[in-house]
PDB file of N, CA and C in Angstrom:
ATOM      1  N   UNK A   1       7.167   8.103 -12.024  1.00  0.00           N
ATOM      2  CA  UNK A   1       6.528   7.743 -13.264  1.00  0.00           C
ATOM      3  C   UNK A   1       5.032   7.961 -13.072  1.00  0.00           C
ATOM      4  N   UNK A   2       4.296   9.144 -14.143  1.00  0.00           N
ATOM      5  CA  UNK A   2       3.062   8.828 -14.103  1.00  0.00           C
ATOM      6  C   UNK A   2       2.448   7.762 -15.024  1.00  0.00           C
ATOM      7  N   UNK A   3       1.374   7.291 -14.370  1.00  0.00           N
ATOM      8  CA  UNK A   3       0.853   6.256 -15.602  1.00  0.00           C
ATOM      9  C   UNK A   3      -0.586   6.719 -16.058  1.00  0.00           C
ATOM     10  N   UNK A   4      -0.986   5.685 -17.462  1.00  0.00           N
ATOM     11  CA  UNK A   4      -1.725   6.949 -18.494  1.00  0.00           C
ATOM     12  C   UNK A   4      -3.001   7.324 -17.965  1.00  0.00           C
ATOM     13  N   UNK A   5      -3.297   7.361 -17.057  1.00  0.00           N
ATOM     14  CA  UNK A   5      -4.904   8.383 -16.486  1.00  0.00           C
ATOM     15  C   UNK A   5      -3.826   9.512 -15.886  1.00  0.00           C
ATOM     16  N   UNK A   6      -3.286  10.130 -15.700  1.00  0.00           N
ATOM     17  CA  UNK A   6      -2.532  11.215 -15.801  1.00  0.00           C
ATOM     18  C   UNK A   6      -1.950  11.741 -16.788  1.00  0.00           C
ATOM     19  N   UNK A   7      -2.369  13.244 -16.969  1.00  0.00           N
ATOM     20  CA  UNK A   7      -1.980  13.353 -18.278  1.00  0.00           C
ATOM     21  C   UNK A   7       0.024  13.588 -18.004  1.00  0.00           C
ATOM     22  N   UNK A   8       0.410  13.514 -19.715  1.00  0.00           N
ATOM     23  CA  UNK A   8       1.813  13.682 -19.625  1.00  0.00           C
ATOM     24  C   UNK A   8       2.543  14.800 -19.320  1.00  0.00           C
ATOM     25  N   UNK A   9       1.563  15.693 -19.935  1.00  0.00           N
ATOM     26  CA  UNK A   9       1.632  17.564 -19.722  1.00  0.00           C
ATOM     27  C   UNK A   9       2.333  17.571 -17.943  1.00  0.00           C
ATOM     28  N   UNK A  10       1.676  16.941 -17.253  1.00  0.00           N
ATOM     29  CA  UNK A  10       1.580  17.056 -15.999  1.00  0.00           C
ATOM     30  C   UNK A  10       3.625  16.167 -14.939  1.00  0.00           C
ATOM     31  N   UNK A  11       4.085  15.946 -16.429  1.00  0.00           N
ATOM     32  CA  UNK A  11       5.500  15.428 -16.246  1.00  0.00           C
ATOM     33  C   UNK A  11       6.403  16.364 -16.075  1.00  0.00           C
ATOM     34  N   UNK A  12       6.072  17.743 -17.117  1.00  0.00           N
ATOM     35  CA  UNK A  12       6.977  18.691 -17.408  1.00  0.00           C
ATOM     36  C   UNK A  12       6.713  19.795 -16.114  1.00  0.00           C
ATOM     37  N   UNK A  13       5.375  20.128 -15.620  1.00  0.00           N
ATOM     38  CA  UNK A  13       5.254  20.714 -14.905  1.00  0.00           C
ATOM     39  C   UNK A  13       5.832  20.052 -13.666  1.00  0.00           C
ATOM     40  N   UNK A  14       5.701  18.933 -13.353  1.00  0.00           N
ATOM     41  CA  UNK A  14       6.448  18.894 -11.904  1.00  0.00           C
ATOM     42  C   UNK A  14       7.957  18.522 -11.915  1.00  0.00           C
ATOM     43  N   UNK A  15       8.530  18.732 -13.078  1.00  0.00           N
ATOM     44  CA  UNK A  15      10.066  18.269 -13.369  1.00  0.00           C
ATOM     45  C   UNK A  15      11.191  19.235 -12.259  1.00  0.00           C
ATOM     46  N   UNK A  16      10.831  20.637 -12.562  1.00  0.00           N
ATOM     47  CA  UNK A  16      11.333  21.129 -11.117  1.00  0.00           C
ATOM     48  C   UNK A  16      11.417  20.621  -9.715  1.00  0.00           C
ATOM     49  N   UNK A  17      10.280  20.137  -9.410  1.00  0.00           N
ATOM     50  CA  UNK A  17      10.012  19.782  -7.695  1.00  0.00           C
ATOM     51  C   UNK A  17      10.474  18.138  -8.221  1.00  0.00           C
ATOM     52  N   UNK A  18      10.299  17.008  -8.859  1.00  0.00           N
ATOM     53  CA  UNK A  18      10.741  15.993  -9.229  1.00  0.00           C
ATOM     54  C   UNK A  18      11.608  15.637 -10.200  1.00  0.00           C
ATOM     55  N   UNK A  19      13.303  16.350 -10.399  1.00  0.00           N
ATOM     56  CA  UNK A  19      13.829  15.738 -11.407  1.00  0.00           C
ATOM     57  C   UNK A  19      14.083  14.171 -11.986  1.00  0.00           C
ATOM     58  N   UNK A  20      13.897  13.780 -13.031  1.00  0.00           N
ATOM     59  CA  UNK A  20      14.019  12.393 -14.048  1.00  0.00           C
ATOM     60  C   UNK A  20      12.755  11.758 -13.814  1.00  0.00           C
ATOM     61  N   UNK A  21      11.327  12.787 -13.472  1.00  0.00           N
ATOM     62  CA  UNK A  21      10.110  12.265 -14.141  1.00  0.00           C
ATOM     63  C   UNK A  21       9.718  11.934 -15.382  1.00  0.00           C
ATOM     64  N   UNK A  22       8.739  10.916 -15.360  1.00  0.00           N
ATOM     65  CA  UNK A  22       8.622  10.545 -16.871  1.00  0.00           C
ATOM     66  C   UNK A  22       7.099   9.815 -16.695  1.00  0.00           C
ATOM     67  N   UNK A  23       6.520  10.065 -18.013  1.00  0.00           N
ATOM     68  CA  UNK A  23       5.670   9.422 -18.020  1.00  0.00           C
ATOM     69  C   UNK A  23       5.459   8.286 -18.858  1.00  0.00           C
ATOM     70  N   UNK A  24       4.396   7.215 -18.762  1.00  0.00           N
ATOM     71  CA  UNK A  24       4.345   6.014 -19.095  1.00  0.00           C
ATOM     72  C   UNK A  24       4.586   6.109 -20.691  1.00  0.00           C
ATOM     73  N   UNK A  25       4.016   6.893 -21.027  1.00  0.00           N
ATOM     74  CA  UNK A  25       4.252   7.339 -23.036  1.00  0.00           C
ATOM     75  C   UNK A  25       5.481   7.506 -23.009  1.00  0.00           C
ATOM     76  N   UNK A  26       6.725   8.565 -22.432  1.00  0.00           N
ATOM     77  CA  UNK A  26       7.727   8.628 -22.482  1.00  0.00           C
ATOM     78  C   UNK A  26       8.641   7.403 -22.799  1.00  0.00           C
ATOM     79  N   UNK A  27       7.978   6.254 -21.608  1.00  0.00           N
ATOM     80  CA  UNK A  27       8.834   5.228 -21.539  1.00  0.00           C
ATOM     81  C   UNK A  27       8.373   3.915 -22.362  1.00  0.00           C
ATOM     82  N   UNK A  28       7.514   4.116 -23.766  1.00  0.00           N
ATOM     83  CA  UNK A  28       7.283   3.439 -24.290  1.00  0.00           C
ATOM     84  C   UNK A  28       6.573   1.910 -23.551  1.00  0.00           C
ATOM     85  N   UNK A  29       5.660   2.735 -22.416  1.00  0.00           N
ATOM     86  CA  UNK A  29       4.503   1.756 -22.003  1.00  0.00           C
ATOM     87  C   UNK A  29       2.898   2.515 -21.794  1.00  0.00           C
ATOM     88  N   UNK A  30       2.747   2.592 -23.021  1.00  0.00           N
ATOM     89  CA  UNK A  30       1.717   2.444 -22.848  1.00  0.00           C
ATOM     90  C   UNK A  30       0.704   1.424 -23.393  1.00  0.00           C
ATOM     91  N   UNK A  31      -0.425   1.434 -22.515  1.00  0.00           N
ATOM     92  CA  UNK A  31      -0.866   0.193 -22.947  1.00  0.00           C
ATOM     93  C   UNK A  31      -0.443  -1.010 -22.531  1.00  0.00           C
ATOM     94  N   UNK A  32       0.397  -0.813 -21.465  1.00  0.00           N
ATOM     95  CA  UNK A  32       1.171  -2.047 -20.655  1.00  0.00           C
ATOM     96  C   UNK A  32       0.237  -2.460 -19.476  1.00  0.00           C
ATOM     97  N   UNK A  33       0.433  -3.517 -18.719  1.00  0.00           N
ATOM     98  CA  UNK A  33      -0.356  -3.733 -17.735  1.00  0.00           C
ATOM     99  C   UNK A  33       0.129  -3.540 -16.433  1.00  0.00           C
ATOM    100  N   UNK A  34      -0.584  -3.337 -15.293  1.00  0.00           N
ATOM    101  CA  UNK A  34      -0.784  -2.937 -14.255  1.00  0.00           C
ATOM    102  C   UNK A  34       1.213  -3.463 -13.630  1.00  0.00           C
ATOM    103  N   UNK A  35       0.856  -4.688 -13.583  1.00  0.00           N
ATOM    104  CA  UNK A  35       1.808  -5.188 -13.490  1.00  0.00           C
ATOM    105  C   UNK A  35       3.069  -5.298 -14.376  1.00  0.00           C
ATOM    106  N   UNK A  36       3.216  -4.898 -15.136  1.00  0.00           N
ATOM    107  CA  UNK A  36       4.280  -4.526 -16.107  1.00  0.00           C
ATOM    108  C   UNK A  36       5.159  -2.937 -15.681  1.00  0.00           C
ATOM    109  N   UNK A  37       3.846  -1.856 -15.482  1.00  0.00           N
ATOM    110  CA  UNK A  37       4.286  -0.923 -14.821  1.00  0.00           C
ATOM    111  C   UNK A  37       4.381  -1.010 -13.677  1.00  0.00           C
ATOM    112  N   UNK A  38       4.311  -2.047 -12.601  1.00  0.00           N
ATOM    113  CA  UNK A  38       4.881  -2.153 -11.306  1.00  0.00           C
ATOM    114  C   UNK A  38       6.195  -2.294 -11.579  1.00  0.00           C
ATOM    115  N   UNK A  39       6.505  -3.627 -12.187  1.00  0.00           N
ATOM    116  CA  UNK A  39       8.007  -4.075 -12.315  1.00  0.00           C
ATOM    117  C   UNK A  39       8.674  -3.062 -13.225  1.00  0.00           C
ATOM    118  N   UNK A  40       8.329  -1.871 -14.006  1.00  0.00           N
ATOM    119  CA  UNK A  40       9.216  -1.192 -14.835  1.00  0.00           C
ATOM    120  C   UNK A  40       9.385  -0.343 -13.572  1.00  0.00           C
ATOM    121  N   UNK A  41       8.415   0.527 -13.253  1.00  0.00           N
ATOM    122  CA  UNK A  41       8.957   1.346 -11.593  1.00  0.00           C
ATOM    123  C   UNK A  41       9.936   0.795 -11.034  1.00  0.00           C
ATOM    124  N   UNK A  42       9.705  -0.525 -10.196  1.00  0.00           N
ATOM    125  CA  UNK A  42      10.255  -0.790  -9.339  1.00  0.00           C
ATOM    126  C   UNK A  42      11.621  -1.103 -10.021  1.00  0.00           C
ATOM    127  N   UNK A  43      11.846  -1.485 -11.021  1.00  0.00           N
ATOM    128  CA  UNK A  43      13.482  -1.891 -11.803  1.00  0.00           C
ATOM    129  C   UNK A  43      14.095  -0.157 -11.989  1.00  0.00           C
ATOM    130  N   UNK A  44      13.230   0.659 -11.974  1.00  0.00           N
ATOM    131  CA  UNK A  44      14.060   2.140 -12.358  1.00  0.00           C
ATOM    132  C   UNK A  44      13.837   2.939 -11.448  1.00  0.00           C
ATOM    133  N   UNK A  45      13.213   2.671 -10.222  1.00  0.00           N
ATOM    134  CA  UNK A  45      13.813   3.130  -8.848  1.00  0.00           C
ATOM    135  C   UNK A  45      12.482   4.667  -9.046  1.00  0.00           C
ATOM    136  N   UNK A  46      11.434   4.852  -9.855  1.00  0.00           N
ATOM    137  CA  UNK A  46      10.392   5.274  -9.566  1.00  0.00           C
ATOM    138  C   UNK A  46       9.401   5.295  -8.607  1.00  0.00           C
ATOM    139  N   UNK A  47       8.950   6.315  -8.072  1.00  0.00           N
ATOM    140  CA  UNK A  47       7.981   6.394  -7.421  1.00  0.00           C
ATOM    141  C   UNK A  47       6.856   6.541  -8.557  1.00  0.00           C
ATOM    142  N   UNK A  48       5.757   5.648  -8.293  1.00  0.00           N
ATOM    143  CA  UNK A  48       4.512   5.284  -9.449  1.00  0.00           C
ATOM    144  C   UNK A  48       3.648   6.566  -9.037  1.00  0.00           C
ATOM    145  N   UNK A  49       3.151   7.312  -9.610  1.00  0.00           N
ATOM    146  CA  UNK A  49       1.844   8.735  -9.314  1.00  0.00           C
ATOM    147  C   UNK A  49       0.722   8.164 -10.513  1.00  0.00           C
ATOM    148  N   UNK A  50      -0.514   7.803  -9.766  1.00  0.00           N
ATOM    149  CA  UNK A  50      -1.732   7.143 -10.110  1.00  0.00           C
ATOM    150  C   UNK A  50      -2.707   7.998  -9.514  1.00  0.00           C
ATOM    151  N   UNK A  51      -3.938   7.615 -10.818  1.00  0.00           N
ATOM    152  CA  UNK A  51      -5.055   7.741  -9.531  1.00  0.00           C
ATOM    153  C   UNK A  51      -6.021   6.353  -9.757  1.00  0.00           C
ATOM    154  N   UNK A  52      -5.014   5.006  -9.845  1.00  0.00           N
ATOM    155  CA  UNK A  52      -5.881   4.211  -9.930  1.00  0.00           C
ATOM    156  C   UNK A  52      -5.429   2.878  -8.945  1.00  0.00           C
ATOM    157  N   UNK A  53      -6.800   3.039  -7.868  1.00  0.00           N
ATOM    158  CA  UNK A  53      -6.296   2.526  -6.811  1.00  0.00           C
ATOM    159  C   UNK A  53      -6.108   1.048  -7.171  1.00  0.00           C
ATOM    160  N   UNK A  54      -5.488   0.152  -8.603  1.00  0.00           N
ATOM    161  CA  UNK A  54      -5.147  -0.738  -8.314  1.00  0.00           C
ATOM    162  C   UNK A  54      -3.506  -0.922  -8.190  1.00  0.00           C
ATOM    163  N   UNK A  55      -2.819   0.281  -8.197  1.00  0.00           N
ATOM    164  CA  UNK A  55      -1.641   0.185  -7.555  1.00  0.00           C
ATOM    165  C   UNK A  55      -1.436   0.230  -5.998  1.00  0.00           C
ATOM    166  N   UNK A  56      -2.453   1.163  -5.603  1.00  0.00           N
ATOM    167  CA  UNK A  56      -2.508   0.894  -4.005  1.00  0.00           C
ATOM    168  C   UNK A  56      -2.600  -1.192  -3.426  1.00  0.00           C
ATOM    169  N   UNK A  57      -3.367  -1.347  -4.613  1.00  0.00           N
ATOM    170  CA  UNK A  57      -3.679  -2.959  -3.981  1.00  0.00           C
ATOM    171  C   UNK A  57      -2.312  -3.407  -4.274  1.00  0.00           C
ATOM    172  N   UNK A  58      -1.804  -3.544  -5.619  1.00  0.00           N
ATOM    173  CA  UNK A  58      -0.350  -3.971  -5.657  1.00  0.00           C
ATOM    174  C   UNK A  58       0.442  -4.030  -4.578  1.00  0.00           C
ATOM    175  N   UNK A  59       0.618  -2.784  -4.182  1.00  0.00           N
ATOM    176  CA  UNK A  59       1.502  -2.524  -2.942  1.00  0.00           C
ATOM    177  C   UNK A  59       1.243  -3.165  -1.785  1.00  0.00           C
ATOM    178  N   UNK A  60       0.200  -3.594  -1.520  1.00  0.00           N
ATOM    179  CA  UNK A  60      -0.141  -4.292  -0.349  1.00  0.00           C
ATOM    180  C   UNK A  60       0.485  -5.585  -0.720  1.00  0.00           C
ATOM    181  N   UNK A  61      -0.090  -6.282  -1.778  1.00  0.00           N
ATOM    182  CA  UNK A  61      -0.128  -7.520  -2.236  1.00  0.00           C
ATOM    183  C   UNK A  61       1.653  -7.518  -2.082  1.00  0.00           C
ATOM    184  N   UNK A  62       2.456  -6.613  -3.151  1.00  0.00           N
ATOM    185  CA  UNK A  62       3.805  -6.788  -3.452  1.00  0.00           C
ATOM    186  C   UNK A  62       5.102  -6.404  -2.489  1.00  0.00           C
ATOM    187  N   UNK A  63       4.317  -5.340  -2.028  1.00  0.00           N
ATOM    188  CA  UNK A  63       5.173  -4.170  -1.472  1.00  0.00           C
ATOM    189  C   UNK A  63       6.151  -3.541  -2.213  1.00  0.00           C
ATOM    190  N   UNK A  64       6.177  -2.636  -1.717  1.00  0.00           N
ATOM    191  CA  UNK A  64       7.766  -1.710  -2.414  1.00  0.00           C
ATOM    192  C   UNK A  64       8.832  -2.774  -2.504  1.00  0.00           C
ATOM    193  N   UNK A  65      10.034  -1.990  -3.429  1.00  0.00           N
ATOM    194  CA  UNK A  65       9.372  -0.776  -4.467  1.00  0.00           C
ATOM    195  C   UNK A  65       8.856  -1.440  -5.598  1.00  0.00           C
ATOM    196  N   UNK A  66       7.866  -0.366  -6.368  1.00  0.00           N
ATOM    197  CA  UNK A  66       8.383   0.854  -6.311  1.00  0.00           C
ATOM    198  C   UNK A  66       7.263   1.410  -5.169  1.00  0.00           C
ATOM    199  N   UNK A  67       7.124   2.835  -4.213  1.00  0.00           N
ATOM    200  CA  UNK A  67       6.421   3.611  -3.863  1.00  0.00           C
ATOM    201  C   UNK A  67       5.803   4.092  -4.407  1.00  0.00           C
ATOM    202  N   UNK A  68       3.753   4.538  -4.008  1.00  0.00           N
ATOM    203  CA  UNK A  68       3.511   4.974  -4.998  1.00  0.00           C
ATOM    204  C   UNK A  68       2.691   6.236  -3.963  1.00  0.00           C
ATOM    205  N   UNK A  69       2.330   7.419  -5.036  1.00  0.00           N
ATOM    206  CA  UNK A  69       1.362   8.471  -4.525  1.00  0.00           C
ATOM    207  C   UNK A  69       0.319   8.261  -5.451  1.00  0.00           C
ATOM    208  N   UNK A  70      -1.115   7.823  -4.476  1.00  0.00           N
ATOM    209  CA  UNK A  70      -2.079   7.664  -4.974  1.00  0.00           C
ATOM    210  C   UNK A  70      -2.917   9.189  -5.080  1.00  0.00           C
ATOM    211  N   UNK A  71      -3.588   9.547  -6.002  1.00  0.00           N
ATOM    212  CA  UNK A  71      -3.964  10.652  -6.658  1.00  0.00           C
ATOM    213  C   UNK A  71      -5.635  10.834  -6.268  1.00  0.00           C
ATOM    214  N   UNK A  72      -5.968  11.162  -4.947  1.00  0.00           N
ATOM    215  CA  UNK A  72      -7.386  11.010  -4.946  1.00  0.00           C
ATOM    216  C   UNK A  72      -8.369  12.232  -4.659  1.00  0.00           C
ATOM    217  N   UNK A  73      -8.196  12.965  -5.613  1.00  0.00           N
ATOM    218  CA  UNK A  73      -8.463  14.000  -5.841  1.00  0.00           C
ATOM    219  C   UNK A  73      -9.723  14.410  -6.799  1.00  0.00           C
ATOM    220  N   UNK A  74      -9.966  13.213  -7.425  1.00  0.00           N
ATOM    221  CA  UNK A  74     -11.315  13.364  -8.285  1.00  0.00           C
ATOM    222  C   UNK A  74     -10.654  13.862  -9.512  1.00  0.00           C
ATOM    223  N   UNK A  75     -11.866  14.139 -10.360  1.00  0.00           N
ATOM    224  CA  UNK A  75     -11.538  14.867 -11.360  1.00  0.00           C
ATOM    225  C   UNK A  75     -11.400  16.417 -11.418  1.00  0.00           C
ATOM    226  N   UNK A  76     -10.075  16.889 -11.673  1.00  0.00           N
ATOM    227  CA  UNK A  76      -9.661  17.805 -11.509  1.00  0.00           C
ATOM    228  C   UNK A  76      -9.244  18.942 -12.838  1.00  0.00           C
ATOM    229  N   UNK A  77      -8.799  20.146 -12.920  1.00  0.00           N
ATOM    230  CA  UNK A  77      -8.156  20.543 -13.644  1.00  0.00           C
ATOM    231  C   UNK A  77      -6.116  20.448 -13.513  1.00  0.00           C
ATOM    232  N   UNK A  78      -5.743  20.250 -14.737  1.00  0.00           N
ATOM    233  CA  UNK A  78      -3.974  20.195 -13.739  1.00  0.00           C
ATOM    234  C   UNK A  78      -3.592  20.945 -13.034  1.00  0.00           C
ATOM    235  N   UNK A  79      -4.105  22.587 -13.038  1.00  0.00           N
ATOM    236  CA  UNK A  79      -3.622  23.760 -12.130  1.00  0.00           C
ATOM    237  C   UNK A  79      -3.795  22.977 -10.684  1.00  0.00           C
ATOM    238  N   UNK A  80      -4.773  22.797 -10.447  1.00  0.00           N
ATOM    239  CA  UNK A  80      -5.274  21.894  -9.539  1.00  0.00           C
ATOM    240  C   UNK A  80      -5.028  20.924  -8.881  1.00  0.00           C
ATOM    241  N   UNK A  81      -4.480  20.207  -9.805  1.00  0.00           N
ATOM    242  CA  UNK A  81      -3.486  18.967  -9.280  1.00  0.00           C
ATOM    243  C   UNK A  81      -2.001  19.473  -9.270  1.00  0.00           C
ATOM    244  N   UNK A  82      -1.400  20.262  -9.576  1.00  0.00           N
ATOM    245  CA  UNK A  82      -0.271  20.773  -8.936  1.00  0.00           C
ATOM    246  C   UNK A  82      -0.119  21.339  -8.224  1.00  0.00           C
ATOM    247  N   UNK A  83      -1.396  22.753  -7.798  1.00  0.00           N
ATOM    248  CA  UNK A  83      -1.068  23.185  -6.879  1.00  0.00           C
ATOM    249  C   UNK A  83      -1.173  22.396  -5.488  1.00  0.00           C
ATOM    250  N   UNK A  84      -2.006  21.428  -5.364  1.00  0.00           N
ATOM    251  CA  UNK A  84      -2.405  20.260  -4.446  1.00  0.00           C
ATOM    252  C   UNK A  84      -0.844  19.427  -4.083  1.00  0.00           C
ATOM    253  N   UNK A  85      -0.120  19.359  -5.381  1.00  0.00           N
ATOM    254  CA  UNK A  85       1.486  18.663  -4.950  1.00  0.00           C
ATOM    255  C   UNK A  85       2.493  19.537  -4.384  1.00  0.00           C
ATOM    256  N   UNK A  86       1.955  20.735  -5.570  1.00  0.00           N
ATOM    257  CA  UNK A  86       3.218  22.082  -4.503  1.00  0.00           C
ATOM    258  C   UNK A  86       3.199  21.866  -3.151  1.00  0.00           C
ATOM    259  N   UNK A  87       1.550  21.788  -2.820  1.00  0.00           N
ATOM    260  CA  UNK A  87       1.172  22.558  -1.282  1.00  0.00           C
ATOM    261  C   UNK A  87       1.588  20.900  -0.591  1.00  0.00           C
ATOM    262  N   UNK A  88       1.472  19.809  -0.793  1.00  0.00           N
ATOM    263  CA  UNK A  88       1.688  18.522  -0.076  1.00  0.00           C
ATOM    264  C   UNK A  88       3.264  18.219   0.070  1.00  0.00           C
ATOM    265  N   UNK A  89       4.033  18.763  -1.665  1.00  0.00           N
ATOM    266  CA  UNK A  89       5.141  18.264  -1.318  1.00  0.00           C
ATOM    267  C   UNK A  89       5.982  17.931  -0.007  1.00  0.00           C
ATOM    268  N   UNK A  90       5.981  18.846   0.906  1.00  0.00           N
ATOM    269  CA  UNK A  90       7.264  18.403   2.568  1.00  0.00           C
ATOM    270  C   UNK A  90       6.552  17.060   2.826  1.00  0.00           C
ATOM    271  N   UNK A  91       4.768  17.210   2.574  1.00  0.00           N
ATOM    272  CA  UNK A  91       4.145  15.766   3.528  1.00  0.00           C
ATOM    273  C   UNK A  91       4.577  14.374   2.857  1.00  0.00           C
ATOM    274  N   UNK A  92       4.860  14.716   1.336  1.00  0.00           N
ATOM    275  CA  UNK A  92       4.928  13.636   0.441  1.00  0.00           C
ATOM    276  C   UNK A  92       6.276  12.987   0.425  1.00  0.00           C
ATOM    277  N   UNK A  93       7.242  13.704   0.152  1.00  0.00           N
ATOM    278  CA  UNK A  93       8.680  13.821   0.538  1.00  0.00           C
ATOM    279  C   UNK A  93       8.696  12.730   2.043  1.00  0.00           C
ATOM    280  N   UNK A  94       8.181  13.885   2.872  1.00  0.00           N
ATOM    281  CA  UNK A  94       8.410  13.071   4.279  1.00  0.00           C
ATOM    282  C   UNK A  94       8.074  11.583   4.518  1.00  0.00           C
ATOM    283  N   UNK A  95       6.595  11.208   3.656  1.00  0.00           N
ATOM    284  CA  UNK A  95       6.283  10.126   3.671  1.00  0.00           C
ATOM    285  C   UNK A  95       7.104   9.200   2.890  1.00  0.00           C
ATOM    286  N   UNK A  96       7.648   9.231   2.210  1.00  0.00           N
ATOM    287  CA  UNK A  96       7.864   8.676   1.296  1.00  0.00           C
ATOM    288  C   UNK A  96       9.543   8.146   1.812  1.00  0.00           C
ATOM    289  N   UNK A  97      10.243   9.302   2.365  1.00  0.00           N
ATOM    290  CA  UNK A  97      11.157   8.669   3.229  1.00  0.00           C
ATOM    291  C   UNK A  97      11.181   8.121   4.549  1.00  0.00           C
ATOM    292  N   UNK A  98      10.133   8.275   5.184  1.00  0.00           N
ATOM    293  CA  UNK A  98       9.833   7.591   6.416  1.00  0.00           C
ATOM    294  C   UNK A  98       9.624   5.659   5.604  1.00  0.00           C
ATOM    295  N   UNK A  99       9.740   5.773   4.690  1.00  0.00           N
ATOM    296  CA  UNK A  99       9.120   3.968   4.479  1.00  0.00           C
ATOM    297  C   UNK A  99       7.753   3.994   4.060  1.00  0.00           C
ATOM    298  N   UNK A 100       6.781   4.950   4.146  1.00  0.00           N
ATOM    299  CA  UNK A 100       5.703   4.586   3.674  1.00  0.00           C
ATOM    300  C   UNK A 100       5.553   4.239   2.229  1.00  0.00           C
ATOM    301  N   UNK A 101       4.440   2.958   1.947  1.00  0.00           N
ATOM    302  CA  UNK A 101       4.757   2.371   0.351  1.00  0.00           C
ATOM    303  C   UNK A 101       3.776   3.141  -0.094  1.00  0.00           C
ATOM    304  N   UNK A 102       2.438   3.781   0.454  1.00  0.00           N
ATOM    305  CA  UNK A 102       1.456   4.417  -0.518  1.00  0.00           C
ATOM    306  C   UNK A 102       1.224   5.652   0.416  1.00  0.00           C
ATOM    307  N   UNK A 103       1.251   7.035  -0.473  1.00  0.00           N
ATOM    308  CA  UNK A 103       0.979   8.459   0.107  1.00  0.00           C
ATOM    309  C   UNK A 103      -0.152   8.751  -0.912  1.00  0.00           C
ATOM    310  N   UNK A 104      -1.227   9.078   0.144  1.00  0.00           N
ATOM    311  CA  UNK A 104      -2.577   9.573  -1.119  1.00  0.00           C
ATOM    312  C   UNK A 104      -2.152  11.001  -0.623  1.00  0.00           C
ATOM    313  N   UNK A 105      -2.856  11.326  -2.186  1.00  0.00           N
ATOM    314  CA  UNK A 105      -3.110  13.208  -2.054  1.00  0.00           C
ATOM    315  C   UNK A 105      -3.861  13.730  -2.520  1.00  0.00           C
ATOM    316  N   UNK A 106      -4.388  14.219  -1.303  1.00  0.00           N
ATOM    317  CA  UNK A 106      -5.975  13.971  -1.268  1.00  0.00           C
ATOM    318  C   UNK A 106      -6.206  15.777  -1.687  1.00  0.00           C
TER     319      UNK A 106
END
């Protein structure tokens, strides 16, 4: 699940490399709070994609799930931010099944 400082555009493009992505508009939250989209992730078995490190704090505070990939990349164009996930995906993947609760991509 991306949430809304990511755009949605950016759902369809990684639907290949991530099938049953969705974004927070999709799922009729937007405008929800931090914590609202923790517990909707974590109840639908999402990995959260942010670039706002107050899900990184969540995760400390809560822990998984849900897992999240923190987005720290600045301001970017989307070509940009995908090609950055193409090229990370094995590291992200890997992390993400090793147990790690937060993968930045940087």
């Amino acid at each position: 699940m991306t949430d809304e400082n990511l755009s949605s555009r950016l759902v369809a493009a990684v639907g290949d490399i991530y099938a049953g992505s969705a974004h927070v508009a999709d799922l009729g939250l937007l405008g929800a709070t931090d914590r609202d989209l923790w517990a909707q992730a974590s109840a639908a078995g999402f990995v959260l994609v942010t670039k706002d490190e107050d899900f990184h704090r969540l995760s400390v505070l809560l822990g998984p799930p849900p897992k999240v990939i923190w987005v720290r990349l600045g301001n970017c164009r989307k070509q940009a931010l995908l090609a950055a996930v193409e090229r990370l995906w094995p590291k992200i993947e890997t992390c993400l099944k090793a147990g790690d609760r937060v993968v930045e991509l940087r």
